[in-house]
Structures are given as structure tokens and as C-alpha cells.
PDB file of N, CA and C in Angstrom:
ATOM      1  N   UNK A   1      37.345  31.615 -42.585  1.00  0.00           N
ATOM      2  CA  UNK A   1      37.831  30.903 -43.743  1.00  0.00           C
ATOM      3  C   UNK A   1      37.423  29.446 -43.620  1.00  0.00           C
ATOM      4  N   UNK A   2      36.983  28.726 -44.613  1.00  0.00           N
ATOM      5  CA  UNK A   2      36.882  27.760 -44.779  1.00  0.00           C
ATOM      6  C   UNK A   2      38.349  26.863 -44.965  1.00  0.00           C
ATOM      7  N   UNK A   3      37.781  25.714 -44.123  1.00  0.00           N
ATOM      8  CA  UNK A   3      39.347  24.764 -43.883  1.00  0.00           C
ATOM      9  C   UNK A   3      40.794  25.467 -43.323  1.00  0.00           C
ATOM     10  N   UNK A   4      41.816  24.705 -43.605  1.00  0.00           N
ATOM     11  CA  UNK A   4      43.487  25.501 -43.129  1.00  0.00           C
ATOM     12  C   UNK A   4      43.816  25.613 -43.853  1.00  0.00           C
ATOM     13  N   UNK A   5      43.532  25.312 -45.807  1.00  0.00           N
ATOM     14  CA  UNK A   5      44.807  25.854 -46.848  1.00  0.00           C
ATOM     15  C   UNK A   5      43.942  27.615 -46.777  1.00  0.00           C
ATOM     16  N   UNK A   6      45.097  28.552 -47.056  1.00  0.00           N
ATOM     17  CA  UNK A   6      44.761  29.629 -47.244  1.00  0.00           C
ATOM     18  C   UNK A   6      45.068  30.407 -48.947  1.00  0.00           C
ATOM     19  N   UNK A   7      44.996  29.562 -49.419  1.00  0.00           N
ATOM     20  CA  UNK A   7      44.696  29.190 -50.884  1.00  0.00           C
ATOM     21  C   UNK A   7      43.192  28.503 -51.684  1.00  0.00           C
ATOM     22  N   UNK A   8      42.272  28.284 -50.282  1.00  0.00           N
ATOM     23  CA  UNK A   8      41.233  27.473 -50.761  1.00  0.00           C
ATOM     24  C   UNK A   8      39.787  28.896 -50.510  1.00  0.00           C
ATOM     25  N   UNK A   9      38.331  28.097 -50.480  1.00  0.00           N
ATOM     26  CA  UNK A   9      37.448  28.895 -50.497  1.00  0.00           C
ATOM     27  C   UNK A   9      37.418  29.940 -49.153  1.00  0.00           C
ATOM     28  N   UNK A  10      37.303  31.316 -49.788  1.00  0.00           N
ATOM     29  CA  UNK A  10      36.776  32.252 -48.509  1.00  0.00           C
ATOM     30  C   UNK A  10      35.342  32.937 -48.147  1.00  0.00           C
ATOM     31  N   UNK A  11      35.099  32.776 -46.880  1.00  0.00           N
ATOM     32  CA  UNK A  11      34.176  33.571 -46.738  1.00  0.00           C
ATOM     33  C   UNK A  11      33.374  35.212 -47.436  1.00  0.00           C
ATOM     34  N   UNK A  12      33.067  35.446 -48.226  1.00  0.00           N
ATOM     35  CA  UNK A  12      32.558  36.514 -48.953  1.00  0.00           C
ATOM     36  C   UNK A  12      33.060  37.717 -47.762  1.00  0.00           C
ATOM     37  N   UNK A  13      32.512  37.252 -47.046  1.00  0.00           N
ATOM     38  CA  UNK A  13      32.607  39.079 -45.593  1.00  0.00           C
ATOM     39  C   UNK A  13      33.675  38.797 -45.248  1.00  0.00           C
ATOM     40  N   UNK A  14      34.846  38.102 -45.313  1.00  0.00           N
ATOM     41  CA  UNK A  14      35.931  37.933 -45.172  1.00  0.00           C
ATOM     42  C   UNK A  14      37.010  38.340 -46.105  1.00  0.00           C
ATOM     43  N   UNK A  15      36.880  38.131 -47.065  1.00  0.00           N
ATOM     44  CA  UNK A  15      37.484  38.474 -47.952  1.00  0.00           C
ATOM     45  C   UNK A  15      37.109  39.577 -48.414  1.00  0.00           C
ATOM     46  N   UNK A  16      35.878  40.235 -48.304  1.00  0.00           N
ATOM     47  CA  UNK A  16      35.479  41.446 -48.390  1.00  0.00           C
ATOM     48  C   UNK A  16      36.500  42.669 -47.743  1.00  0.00           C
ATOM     49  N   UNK A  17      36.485  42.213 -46.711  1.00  0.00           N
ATOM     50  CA  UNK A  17      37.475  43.155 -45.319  1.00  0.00           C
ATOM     51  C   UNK A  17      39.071  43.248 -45.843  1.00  0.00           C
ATOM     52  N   UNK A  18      39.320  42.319 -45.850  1.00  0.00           N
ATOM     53  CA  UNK A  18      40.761  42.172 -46.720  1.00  0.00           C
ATOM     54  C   UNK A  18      40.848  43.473 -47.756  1.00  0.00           C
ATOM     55  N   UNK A  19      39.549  43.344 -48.539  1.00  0.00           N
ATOM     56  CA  UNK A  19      39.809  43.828 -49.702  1.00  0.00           C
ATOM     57  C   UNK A  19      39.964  45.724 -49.735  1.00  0.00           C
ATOM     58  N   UNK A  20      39.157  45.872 -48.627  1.00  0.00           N
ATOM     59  CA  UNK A  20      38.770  47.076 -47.981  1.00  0.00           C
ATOM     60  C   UNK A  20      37.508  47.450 -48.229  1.00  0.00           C
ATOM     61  N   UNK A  21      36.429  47.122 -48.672  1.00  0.00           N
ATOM     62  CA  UNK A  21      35.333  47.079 -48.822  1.00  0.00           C
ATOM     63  C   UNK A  21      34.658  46.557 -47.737  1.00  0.00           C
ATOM     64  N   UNK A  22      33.441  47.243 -47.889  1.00  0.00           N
ATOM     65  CA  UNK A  22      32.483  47.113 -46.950  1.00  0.00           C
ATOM     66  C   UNK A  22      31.583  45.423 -47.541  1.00  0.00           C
ATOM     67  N   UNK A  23      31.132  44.543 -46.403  1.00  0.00           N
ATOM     68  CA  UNK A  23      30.746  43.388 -46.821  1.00  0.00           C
ATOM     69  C   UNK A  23      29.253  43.452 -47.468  1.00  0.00           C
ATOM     70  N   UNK A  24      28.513  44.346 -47.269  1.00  0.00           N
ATOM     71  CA  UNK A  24      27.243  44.810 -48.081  1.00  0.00           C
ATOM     72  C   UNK A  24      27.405  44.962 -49.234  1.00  0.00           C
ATOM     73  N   UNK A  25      28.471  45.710 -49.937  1.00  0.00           N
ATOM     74  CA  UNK A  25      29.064  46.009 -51.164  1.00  0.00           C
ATOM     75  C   UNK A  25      29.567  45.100 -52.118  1.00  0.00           C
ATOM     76  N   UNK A  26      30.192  44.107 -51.545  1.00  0.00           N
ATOM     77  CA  UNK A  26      30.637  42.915 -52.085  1.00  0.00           C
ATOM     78  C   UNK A  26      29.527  42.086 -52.036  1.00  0.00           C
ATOM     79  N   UNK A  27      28.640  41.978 -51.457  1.00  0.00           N
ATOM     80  CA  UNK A  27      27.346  41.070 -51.695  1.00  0.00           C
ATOM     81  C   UNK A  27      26.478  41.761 -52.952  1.00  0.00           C
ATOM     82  N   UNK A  28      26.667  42.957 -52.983  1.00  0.00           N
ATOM     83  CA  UNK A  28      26.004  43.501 -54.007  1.00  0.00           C
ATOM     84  C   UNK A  28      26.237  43.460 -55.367  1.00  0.00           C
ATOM     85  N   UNK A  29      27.786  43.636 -55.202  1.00  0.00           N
ATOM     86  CA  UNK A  29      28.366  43.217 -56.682  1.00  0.00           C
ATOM     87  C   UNK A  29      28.173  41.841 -56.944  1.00  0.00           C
ATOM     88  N   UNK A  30      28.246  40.727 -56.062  1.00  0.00           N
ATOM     89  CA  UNK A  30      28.082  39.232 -56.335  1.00  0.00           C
ATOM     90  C   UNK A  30      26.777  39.489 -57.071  1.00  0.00           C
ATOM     91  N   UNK A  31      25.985  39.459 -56.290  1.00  0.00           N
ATOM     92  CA  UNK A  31      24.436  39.659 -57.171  1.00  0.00           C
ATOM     93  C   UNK A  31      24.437  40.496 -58.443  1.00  0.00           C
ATOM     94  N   UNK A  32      24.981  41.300 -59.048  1.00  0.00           N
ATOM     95  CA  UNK A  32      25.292  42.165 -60.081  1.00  0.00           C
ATOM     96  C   UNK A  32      26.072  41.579 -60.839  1.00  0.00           C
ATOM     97  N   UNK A  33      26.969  40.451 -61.082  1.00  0.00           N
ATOM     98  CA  UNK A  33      27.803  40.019 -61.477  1.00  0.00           C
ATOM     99  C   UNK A  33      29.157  40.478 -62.094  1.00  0.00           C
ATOM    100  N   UNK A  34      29.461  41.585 -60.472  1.00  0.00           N
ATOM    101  CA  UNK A  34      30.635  42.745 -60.977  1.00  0.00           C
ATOM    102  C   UNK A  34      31.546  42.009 -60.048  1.00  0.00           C
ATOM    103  N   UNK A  35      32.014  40.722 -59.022  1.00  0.00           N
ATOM    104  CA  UNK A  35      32.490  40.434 -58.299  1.00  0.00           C
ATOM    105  C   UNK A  35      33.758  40.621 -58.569  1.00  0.00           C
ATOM    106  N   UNK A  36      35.288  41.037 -58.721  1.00  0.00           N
ATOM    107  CA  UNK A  36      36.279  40.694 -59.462  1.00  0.00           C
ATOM    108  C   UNK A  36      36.935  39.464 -59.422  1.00  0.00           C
ATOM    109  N   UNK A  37      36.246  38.452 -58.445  1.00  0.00           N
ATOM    110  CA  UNK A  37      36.705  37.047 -58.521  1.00  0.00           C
ATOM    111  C   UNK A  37      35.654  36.344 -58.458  1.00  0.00           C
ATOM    112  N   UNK A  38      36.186  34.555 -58.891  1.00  0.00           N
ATOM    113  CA  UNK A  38      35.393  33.719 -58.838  1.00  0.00           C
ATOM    114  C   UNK A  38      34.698  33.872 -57.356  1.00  0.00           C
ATOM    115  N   UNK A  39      33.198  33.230 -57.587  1.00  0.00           N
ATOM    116  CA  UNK A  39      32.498  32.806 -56.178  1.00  0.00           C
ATOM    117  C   UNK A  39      31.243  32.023 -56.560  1.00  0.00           C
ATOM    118  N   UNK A  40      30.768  31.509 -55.671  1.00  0.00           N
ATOM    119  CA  UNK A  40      29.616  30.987 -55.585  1.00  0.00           C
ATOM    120  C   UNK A  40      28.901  30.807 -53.824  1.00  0.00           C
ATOM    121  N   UNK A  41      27.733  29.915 -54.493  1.00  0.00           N
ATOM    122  CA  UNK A  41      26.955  30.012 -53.394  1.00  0.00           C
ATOM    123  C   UNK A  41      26.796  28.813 -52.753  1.00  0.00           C
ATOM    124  N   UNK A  42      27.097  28.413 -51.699  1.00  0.00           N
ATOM    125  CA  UNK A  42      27.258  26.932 -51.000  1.00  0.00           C
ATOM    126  C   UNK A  42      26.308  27.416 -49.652  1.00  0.00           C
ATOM    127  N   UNK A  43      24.850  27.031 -49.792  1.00  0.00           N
ATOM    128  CA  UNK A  43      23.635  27.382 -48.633  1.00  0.00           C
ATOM    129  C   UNK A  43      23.573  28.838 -48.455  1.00  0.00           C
ATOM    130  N   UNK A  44      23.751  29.201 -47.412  1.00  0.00           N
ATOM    131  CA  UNK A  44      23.793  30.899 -47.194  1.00  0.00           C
ATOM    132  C   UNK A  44      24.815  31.319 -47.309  1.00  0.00           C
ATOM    133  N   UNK A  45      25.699  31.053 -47.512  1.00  0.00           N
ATOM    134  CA  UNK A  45      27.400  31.636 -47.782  1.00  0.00           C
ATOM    135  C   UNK A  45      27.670  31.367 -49.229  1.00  0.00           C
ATOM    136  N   UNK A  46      28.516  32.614 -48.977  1.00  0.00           N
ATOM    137  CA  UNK A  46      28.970  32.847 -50.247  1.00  0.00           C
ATOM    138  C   UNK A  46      30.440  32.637 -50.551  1.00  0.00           C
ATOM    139  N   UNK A  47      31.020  31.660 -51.165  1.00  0.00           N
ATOM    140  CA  UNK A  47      32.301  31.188 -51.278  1.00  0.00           C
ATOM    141  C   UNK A  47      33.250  32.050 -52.213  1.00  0.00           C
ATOM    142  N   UNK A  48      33.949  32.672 -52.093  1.00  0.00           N
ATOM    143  CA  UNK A  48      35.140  33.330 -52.848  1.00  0.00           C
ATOM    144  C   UNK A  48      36.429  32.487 -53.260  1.00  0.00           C
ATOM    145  N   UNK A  49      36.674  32.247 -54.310  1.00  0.00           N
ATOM    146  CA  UNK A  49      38.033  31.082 -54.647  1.00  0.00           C
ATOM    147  C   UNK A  49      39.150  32.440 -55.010  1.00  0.00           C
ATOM    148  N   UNK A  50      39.709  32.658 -54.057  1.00  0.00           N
ATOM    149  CA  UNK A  50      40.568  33.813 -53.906  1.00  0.00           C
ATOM    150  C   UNK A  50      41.153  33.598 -52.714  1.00  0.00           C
ATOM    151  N   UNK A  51      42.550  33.722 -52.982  1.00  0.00           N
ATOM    152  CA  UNK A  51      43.701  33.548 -51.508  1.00  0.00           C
ATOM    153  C   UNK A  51      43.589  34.644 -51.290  1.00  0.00           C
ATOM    154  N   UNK A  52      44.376  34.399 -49.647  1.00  0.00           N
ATOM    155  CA  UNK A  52      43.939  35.974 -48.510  1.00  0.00           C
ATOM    156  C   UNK A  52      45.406  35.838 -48.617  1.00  0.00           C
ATOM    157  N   UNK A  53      45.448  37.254 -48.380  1.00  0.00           N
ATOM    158  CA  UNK A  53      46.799  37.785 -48.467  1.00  0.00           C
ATOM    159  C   UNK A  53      48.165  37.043 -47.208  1.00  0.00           C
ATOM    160  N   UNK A  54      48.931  37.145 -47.917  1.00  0.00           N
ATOM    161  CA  UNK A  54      49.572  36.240 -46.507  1.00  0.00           C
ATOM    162  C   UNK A  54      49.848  36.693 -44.736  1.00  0.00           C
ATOM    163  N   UNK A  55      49.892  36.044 -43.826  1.00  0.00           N
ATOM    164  CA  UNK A  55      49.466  36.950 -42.926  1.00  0.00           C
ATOM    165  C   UNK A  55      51.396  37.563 -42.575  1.00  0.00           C
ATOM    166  N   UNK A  56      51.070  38.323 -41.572  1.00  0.00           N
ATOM    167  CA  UNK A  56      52.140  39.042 -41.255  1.00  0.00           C
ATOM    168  C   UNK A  56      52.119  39.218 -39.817  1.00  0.00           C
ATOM    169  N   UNK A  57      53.262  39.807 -39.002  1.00  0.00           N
ATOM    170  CA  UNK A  57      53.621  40.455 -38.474  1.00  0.00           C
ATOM    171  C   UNK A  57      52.910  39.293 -36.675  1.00  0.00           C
ATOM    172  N   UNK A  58      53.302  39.714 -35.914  1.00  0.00           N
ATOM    173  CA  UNK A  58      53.127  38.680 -34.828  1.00  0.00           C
ATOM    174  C   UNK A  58      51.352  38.554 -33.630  1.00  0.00           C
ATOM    175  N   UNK A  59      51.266  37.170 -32.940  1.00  0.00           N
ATOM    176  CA  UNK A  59      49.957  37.272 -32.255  1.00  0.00           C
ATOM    177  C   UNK A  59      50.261  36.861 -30.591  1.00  0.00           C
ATOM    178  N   UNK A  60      49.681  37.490 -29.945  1.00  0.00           N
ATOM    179  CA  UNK A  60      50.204  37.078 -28.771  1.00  0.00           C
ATOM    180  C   UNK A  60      49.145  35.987 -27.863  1.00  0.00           C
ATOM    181  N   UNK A  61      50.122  35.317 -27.401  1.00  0.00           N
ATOM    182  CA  UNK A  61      49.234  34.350 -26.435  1.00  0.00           C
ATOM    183  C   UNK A  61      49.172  34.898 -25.139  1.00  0.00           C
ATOM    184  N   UNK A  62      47.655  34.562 -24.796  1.00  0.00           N
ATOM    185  CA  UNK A  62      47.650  34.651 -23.627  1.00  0.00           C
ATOM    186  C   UNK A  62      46.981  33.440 -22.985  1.00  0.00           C
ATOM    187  N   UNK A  63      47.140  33.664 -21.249  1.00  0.00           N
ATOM    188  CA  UNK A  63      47.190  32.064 -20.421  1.00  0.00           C
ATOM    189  C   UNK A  63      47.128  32.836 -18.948  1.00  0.00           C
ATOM    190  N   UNK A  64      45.700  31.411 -18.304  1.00  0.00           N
ATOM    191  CA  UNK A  64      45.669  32.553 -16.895  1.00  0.00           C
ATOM    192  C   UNK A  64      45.510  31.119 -15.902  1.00  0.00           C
ATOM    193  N   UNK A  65      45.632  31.529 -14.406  1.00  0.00           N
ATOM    194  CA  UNK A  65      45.526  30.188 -13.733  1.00  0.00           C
ATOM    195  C   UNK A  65      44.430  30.741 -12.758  1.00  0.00           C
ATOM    196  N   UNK A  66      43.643  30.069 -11.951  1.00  0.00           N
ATOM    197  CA  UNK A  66      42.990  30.295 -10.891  1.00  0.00           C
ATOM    198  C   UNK A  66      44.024  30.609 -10.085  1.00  0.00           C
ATOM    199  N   UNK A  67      44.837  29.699  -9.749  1.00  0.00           N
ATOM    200  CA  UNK A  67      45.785  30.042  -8.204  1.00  0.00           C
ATOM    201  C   UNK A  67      47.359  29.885  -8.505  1.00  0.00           C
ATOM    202  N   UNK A  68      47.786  30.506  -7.581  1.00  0.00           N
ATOM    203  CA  UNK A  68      49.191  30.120  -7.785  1.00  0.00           C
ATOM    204  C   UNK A  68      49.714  28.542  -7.711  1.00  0.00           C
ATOM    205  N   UNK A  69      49.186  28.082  -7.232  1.00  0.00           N
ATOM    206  CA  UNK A  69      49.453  26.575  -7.731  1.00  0.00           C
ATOM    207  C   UNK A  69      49.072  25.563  -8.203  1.00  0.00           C
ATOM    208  N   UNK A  70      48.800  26.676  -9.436  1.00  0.00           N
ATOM    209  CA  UNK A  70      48.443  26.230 -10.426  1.00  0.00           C
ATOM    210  C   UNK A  70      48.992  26.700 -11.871  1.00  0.00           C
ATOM    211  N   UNK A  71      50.198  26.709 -11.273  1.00  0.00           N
ATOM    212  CA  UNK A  71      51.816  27.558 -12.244  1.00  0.00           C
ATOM    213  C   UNK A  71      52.292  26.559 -13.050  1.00  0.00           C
ATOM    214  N   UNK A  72      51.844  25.471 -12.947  1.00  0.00           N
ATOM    215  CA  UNK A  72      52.415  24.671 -13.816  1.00  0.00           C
ATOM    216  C   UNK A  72      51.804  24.536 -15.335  1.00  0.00           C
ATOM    217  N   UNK A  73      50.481  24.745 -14.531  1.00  0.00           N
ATOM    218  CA  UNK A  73      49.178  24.863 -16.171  1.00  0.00           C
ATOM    219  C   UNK A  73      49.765  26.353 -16.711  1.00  0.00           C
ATOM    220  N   UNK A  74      50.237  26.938 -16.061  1.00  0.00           N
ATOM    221  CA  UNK A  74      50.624  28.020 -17.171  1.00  0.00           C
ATOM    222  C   UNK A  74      51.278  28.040 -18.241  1.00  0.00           C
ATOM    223  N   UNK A  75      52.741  27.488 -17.783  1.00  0.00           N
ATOM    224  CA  UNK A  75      53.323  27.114 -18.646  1.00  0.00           C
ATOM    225  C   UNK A  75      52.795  26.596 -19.723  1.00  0.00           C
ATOM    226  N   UNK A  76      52.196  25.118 -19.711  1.00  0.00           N
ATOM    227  CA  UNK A  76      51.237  24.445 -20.416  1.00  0.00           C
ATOM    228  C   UNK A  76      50.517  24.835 -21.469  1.00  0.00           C
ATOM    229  N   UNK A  77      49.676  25.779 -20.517  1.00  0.00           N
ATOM    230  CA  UNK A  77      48.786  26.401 -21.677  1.00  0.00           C
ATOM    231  C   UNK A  77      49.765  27.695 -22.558  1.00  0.00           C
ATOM    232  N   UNK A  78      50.637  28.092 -22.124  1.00  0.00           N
ATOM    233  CA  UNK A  78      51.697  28.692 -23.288  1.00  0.00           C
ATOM    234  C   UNK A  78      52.162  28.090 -24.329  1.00  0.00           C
ATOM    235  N   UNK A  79      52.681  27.053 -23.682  1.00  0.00           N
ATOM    236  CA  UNK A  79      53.677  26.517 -24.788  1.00  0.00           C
ATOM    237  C   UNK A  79      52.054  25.924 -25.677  1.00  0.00           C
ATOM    238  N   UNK A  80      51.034  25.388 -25.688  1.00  0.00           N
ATOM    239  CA  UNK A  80      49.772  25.259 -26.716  1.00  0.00           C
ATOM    240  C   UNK A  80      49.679  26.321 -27.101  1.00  0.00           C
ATOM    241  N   UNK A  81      49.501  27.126 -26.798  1.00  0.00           N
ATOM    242  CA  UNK A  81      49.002  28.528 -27.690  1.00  0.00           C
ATOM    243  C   UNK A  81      50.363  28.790 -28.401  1.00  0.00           C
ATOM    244  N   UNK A  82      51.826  29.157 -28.410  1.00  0.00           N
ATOM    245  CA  UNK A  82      52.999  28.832 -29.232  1.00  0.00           C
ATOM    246  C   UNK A  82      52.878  27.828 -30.444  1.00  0.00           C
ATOM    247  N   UNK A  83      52.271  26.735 -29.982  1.00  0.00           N
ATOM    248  CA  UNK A  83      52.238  25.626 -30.470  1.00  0.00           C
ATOM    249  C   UNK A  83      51.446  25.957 -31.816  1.00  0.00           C
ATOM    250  N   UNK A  84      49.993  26.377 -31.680  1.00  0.00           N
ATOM    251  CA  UNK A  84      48.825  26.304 -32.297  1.00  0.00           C
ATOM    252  C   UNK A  84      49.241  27.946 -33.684  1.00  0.00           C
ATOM    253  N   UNK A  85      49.897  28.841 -32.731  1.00  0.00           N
ATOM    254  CA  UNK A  85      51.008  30.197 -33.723  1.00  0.00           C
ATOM    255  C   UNK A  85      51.765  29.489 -34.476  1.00  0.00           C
ATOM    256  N   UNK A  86      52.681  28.980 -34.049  1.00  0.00           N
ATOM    257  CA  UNK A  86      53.145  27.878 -35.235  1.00  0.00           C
ATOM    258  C   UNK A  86      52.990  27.222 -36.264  1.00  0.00           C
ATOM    259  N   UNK A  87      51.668  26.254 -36.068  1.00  0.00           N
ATOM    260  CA  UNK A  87      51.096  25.476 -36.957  1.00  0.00           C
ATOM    261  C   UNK A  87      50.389  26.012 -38.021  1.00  0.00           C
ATOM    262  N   UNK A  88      50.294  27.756 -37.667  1.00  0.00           N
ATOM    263  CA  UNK A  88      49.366  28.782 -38.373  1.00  0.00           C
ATOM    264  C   UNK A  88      50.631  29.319 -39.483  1.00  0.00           C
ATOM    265  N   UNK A  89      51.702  29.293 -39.106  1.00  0.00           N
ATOM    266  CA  UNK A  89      52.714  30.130 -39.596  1.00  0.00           C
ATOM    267  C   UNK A  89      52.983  31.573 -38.890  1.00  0.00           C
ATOM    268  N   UNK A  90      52.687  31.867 -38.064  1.00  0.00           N
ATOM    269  CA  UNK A  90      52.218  33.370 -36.671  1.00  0.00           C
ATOM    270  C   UNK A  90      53.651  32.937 -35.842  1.00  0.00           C
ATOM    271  N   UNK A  91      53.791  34.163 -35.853  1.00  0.00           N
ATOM    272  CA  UNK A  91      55.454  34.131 -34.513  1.00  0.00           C
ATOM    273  C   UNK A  91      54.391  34.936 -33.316  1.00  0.00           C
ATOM    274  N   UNK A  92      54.362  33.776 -32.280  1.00  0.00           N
ATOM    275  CA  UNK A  92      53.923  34.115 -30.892  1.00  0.00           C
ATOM    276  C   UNK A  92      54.776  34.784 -29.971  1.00  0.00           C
ATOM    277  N   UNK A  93      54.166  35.410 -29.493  1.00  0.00           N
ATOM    278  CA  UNK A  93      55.209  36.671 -28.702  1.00  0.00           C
ATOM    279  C   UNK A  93      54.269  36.515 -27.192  1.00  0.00           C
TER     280      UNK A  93
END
């Protein structure tokens, strides 16, 4: 996806998948002008102005250390990956 609103432009093969379609198919209809949403063409990508469905259900973090003492970066790097689920709207587990 382009940018963090998930209201703004999507990737064509992205939004393709969502849709349940295969991303060949949706390139095909773009070119055919059967797309069922707005899009255009920004270089080799193909922009879809269509929100992705909202996300759901939970993502898990994971976090590793070389050594055991090096338990403190664990923590660390948890609570960032929590952090970064958050900022997404994702309940980290």
C-alpha cells in the first residue's frame, strides 16, 4: 500500500488479493476498462483509489537475542514490535 492512510491509493496486486481475484485478471480488466473502481497509472504501478478492508483479528511479534545476556534487548525489541502493532491498529500477541 501506498503511504499509512488505508483509505488512500492501493497497489493494483494488492487490492486485487483482497478482492479474491487473481492479479493478472485485474490487470486485464484495467486495460479493458471493466475495473470496478477508480485507478490509474503512476510509472509501472497501477494505483487503485479504493480502501482495503479493515484489518482484523491479531499479529504476533517476534524477537531473538544472540546470548543470554543479552535479555535485556529482548524485552526491547518486544515492547517495539507492540509498539509498531499499535500504531497499525493490530493487537500484538
Amino acid at each position: 500500500m501506498v503511504g499509512d492512510d488505508r483509505g488512500r491509493f492501493v497497489n493494483l496486486k494488492e487490492w486485487a488479493r483482497t478482492q479474491g481475484v487473481h492479479p493478472r485478471t485485474a490487470y486485464r480488466r484495467y486495460r479493458q476498462g471493466r475495473l470496478p473502481v477508480p485507478a490509474r497509472r503512476a510509472d509501472r504501478l497501477i494505483l487503485v483509489d479504493a480502501p482495503l478492508p479493515p484489518r482484523s483479528g491479531r499479529v504476533v511479534v517476534s524477537a531473538r537475542v544472540s546470548a543470554a545476556d543479552r535479555a535485556p534487548d529482548l524485552d526491547r525489541q518486544v515492547a517495539r514490535g507492540r509498539a509498531w502493532a499499535g500504531e497499525r491498529g493490530l493487537a500484538a500477541g
